[in-house]
PDB file of N, CA and C in Angstrom:
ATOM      1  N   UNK A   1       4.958 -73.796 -88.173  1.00  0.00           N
ATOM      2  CA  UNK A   1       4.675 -73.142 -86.906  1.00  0.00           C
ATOM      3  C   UNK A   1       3.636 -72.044 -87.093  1.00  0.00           C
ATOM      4  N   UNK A   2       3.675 -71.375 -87.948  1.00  0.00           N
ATOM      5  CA  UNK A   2       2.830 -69.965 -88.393  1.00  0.00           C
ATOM      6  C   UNK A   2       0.977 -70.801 -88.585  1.00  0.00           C
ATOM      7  N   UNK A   3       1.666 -71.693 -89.317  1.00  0.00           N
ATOM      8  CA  UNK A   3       0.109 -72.105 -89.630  1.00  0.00           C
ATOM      9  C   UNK A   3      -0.841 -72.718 -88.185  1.00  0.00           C
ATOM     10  N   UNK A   4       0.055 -73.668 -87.714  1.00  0.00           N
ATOM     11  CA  UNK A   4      -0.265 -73.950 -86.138  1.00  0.00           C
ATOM     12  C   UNK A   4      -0.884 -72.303 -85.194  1.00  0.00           C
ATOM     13  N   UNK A   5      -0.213 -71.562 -85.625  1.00  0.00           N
ATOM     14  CA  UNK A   5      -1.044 -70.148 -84.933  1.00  0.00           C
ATOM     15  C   UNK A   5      -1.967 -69.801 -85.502  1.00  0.00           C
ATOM     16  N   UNK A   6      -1.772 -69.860 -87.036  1.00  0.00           N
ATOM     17  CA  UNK A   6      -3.441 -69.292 -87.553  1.00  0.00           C
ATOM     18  C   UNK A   6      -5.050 -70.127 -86.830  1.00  0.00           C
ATOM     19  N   UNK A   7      -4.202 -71.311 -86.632  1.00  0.00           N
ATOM     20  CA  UNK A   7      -5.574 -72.323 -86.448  1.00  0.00           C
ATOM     21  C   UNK A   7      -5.948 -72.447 -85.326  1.00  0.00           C
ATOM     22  N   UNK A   8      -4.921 -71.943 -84.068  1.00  0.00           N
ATOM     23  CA  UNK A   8      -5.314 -72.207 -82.925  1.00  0.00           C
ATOM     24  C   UNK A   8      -6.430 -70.012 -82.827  1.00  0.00           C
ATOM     25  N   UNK A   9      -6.077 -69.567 -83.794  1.00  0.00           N
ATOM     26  CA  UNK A   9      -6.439 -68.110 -83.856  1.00  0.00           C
ATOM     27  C   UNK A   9      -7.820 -68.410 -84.625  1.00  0.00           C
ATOM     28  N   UNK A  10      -8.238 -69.271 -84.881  1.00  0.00           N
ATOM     29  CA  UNK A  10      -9.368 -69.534 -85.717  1.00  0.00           C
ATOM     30  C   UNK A  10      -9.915 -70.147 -84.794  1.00  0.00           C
ATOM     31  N   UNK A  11      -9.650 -71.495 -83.861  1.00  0.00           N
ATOM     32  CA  UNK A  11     -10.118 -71.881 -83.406  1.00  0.00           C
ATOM     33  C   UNK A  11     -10.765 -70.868 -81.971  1.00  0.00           C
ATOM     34  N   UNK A  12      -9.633 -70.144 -81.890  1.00  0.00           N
ATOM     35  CA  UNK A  12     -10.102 -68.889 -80.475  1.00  0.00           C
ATOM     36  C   UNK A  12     -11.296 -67.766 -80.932  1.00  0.00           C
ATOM     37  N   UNK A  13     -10.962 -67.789 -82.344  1.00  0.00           N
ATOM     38  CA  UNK A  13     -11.951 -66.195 -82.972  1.00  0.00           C
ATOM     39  C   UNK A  13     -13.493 -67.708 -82.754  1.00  0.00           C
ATOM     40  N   UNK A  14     -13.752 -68.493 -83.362  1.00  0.00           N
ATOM     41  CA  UNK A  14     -15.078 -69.616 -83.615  1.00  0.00           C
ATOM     42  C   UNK A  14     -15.485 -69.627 -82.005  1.00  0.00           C
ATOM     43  N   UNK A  15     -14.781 -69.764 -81.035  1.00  0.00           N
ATOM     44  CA  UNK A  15     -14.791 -69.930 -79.761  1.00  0.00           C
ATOM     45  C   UNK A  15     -15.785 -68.580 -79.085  1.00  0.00           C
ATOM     46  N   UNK A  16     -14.743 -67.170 -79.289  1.00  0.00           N
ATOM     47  CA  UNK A  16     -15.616 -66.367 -79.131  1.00  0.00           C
ATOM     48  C   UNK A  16     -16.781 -65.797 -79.513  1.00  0.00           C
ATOM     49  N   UNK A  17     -16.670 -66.173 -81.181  1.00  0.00           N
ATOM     50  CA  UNK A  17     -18.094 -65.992 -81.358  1.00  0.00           C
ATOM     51  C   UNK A  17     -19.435 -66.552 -81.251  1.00  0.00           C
ATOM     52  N   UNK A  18     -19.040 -67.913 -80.584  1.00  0.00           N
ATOM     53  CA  UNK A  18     -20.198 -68.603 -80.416  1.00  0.00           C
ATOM     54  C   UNK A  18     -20.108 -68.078 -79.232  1.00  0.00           C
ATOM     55  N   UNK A  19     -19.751 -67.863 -78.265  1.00  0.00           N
ATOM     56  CA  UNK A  19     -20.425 -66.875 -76.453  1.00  0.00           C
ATOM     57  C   UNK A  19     -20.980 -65.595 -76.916  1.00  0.00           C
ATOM     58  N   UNK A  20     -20.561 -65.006 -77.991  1.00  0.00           N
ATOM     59  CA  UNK A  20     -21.455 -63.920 -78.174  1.00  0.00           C
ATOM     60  C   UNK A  20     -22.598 -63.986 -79.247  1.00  0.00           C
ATOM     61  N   UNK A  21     -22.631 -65.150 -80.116  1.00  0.00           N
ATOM     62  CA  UNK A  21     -23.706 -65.352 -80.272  1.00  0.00           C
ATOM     63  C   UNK A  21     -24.990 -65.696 -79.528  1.00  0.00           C
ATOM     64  N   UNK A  22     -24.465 -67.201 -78.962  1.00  0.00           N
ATOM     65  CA  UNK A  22     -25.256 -67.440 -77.614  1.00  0.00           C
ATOM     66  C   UNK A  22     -25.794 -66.115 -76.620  1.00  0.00           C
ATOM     67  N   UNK A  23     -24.869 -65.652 -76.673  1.00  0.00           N
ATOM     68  CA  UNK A  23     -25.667 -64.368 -75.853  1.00  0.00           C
ATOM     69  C   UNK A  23     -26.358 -63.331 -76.396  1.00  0.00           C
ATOM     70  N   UNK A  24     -26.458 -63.169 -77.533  1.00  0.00           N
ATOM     71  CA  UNK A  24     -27.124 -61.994 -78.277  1.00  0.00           C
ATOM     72  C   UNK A  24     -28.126 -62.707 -78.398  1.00  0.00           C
ATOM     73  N   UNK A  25     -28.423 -64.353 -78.639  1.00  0.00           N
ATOM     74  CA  UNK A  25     -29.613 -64.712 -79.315  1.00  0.00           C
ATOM     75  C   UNK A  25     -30.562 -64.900 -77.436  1.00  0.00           C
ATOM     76  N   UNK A  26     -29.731 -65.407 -76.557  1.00  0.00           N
ATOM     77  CA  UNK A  26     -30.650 -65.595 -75.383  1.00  0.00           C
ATOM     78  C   UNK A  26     -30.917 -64.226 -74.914  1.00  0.00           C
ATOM     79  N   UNK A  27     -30.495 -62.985 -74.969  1.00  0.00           N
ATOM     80  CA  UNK A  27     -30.880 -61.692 -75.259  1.00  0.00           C
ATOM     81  C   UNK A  27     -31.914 -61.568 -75.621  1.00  0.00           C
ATOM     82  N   UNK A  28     -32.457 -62.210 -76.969  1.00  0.00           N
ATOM     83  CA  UNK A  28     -33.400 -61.255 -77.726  1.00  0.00           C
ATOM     84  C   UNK A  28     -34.677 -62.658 -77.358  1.00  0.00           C
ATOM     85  N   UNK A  29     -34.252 -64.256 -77.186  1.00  0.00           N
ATOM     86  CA  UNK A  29     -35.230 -64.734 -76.930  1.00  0.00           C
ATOM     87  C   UNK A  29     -36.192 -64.226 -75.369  1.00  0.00           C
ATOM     88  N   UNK A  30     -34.966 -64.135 -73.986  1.00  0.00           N
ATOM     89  CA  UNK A  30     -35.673 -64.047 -73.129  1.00  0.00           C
ATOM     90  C   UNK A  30     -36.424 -62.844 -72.768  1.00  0.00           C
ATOM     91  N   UNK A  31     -36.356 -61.763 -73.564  1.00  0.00           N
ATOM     92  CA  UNK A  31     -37.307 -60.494 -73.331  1.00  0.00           C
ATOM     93  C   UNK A  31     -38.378 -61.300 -73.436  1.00  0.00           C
ATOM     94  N   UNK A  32     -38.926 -61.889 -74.294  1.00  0.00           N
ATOM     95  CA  UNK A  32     -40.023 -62.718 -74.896  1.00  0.00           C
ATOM     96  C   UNK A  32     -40.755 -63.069 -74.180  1.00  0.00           C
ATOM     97  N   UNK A  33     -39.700 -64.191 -73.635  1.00  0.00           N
ATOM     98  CA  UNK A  33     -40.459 -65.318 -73.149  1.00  0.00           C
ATOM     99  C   UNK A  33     -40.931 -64.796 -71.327  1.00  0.00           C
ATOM    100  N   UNK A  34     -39.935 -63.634 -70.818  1.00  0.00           N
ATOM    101  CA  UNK A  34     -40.307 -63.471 -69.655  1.00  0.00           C
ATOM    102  C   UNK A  34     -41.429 -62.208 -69.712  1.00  0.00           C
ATOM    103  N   UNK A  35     -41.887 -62.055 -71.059  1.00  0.00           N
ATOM    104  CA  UNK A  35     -42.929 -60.655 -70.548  1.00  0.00           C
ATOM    105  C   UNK A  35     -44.668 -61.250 -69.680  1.00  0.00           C
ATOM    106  N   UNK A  36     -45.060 -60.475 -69.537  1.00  0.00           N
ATOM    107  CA  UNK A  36     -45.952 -60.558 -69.075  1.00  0.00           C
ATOM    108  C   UNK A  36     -47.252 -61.535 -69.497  1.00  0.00           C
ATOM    109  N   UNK A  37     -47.253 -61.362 -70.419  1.00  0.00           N
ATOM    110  CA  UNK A  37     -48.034 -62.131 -71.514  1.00  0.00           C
ATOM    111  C   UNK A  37     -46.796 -62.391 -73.116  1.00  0.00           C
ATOM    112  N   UNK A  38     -46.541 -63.417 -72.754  1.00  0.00           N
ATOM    113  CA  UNK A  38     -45.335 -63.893 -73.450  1.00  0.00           C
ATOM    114  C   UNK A  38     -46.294 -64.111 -75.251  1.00  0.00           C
ATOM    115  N   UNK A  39     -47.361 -64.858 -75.073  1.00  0.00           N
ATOM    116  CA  UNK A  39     -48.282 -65.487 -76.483  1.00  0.00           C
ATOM    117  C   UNK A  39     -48.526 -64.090 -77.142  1.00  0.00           C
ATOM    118  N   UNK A  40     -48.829 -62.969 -76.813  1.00  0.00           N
ATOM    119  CA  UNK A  40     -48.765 -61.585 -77.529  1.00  0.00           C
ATOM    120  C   UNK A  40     -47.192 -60.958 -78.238  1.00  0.00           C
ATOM    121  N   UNK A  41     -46.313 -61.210 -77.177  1.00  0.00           N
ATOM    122  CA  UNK A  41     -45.386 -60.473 -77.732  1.00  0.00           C
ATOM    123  C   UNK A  41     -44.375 -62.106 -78.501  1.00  0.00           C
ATOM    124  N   UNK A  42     -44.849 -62.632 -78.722  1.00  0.00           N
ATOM    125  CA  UNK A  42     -44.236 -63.753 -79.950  1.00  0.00           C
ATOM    126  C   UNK A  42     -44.749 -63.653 -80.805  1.00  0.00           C
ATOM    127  N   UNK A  43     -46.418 -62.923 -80.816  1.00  0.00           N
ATOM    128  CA  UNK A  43     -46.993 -62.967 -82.003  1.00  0.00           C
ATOM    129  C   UNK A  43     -46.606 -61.487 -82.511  1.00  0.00           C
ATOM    130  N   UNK A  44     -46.165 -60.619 -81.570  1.00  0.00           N
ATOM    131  CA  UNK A  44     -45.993 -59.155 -82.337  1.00  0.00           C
ATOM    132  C   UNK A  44     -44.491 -59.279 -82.883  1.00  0.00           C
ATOM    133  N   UNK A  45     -43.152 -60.006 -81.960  1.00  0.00           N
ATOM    134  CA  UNK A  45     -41.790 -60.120 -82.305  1.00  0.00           C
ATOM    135  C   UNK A  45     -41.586 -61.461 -82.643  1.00  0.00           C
ATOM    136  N   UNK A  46     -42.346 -61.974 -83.547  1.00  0.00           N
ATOM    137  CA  UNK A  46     -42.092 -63.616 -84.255  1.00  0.00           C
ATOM    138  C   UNK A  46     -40.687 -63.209 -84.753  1.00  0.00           C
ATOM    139  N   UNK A  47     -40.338 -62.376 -85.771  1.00  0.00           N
ATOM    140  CA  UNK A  47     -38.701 -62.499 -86.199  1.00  0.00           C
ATOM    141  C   UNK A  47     -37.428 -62.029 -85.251  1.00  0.00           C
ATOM    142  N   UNK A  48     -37.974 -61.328 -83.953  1.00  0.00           N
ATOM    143  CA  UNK A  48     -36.712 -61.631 -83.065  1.00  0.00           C
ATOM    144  C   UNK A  48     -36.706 -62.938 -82.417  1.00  0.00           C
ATOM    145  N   UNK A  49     -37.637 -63.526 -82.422  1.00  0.00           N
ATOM    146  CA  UNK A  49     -37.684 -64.740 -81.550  1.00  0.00           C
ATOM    147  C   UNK A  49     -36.932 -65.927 -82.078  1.00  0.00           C
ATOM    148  N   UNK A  50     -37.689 -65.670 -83.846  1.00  0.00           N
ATOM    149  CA  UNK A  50     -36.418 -66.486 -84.719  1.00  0.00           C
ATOM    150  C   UNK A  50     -35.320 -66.451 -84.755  1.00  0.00           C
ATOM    151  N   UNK A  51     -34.939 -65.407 -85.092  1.00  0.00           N
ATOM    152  CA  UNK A  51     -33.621 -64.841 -85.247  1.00  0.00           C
ATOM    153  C   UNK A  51     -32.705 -65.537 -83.501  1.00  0.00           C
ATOM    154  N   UNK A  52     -33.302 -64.847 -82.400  1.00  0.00           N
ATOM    155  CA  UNK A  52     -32.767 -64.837 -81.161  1.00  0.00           C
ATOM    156  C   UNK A  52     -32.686 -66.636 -81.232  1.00  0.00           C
ATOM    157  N   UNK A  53     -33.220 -67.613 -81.471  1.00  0.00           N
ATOM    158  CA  UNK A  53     -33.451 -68.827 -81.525  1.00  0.00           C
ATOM    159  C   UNK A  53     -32.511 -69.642 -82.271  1.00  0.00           C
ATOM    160  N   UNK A  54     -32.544 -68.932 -83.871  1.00  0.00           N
ATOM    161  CA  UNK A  54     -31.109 -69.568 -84.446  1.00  0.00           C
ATOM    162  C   UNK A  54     -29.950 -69.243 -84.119  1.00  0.00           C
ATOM    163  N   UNK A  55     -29.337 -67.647 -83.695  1.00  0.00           N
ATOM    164  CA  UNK A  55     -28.546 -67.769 -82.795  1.00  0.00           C
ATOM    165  C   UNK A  55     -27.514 -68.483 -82.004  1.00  0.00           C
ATOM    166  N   UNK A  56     -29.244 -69.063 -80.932  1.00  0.00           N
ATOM    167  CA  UNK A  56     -28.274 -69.860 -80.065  1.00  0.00           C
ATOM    168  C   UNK A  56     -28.387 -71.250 -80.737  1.00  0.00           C
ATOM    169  N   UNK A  57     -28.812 -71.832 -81.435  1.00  0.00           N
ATOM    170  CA  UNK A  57     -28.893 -72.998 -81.858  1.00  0.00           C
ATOM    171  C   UNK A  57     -27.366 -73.113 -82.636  1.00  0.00           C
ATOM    172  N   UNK A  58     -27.182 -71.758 -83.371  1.00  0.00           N
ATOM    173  CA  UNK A  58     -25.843 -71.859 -84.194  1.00  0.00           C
ATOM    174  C   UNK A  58     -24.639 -72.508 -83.582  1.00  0.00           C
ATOM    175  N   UNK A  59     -24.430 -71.841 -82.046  1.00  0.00           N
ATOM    176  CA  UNK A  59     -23.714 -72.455 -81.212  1.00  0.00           C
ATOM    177  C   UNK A  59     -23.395 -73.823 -80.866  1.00  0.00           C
ATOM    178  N   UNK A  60     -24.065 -74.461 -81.375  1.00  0.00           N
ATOM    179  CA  UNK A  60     -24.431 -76.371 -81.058  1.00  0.00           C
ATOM    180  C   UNK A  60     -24.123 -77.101 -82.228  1.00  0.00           C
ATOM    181  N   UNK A  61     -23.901 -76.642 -83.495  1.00  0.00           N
ATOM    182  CA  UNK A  61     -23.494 -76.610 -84.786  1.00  0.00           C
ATOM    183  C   UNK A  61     -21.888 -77.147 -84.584  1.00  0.00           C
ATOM    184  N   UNK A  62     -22.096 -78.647 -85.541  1.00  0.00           N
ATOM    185  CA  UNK A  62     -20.798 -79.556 -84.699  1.00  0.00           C
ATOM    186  C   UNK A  62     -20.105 -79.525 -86.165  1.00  0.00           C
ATOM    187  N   UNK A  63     -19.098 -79.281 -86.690  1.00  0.00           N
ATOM    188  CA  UNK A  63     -18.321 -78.962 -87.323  1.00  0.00           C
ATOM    189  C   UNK A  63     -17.425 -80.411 -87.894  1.00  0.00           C
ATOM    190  N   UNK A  64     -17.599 -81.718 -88.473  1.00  0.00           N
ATOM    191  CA  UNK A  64     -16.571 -82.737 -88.474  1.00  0.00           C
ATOM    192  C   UNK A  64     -15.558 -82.968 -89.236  1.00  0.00           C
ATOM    193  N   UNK A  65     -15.225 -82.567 -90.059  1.00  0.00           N
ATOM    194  CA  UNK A  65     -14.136 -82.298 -90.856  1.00  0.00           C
ATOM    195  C   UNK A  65     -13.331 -81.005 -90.382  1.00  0.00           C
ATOM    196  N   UNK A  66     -13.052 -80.361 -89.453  1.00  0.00           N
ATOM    197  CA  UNK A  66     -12.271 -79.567 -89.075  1.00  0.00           C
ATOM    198  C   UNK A  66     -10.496 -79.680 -88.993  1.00  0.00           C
ATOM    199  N   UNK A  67      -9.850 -78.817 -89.538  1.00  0.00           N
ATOM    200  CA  UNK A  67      -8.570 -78.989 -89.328  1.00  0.00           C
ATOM    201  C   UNK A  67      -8.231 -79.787 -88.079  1.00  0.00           C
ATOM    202  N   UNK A  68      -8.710 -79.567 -87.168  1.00  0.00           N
ATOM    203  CA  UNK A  68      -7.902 -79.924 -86.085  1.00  0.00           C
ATOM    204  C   UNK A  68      -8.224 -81.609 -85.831  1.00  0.00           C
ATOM    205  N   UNK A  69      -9.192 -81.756 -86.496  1.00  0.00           N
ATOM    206  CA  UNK A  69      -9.812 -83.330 -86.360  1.00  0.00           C
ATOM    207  C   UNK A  69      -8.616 -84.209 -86.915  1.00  0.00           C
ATOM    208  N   UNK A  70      -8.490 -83.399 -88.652  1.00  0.00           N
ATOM    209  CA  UNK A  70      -7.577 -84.519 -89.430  1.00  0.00           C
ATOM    210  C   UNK A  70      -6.194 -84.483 -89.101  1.00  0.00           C
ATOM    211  N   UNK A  71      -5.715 -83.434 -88.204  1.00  0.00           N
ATOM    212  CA  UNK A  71      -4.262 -83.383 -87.683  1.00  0.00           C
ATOM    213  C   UNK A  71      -4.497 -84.596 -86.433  1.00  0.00           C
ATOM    214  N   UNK A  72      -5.189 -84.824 -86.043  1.00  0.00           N
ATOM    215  CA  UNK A  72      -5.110 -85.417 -84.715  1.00  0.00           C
ATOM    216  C   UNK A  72      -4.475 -86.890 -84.549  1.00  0.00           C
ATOM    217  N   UNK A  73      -3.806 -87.125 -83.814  1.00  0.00           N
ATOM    218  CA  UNK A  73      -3.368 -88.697 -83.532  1.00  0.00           C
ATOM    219  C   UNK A  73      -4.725 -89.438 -83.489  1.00  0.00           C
ATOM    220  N   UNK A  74      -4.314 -90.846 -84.109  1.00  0.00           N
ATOM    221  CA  UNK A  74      -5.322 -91.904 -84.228  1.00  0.00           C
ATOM    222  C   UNK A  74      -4.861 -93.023 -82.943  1.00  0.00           C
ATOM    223  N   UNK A  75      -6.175 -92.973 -82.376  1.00  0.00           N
ATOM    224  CA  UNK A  75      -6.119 -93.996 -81.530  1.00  0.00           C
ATOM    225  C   UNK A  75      -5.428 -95.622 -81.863  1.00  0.00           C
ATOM    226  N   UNK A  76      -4.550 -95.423 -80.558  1.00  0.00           N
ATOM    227  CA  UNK A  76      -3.920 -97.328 -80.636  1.00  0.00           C
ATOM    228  C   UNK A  76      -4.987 -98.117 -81.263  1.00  0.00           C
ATOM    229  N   UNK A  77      -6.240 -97.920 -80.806  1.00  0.00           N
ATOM    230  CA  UNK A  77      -7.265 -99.206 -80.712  1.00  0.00           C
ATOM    231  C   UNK A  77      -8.329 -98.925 -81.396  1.00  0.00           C
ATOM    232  N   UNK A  78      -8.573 -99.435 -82.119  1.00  0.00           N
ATOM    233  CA  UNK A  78     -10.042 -98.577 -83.024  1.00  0.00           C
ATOM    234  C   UNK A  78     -11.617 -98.669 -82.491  1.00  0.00           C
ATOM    235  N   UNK A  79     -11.636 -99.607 -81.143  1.00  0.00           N
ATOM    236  CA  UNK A  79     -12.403 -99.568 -80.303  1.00  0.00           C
ATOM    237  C   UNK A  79     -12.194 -98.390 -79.326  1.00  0.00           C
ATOM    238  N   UNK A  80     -11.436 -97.494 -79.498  1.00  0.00           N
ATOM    239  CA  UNK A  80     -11.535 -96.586 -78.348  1.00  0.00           C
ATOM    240  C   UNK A  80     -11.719 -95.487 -78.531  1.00  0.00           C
TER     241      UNK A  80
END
């Protein structure tokens, strides 16, 4: 039972930090991209843009061997 809480507490802490990643990185990309002359300030803030970019990309980062995968019931049908 204890361990069933750690993982659903892992799975909630991974959860939140990808919304606040996602948001720190679309933070630092869209100053960027909405200034005035966007091609100047990418060339003056190239490493927030990176940075703000992997970020949110981190978020999309698919994980397949996860605890919760190999606990999971196997489908009746292996077509499904």
């Amino acid at each position: 039972m204890k361990s069933d809480r750690a993982k659903l507490r892992i799975a909630g802490d991974l959860f939140l930090s990808a919304f606040l990643a996602y948001g720190i990185g679309t933070g630092m990309v869209t100053g960027i991209i909405e200034a005035t002359n966007p091609t100047v300030e990418l060339a003056l803030k190239r490493a927030q843009f990176i940075t703000g970019a992997a970020l949110m990309l981190v978020t999309s980062a698919a994980w397949p061997n996860t605890a919760f995968e190999r606990d999971a019931p196997k489908a009746a049908h292996p077509s499904i």
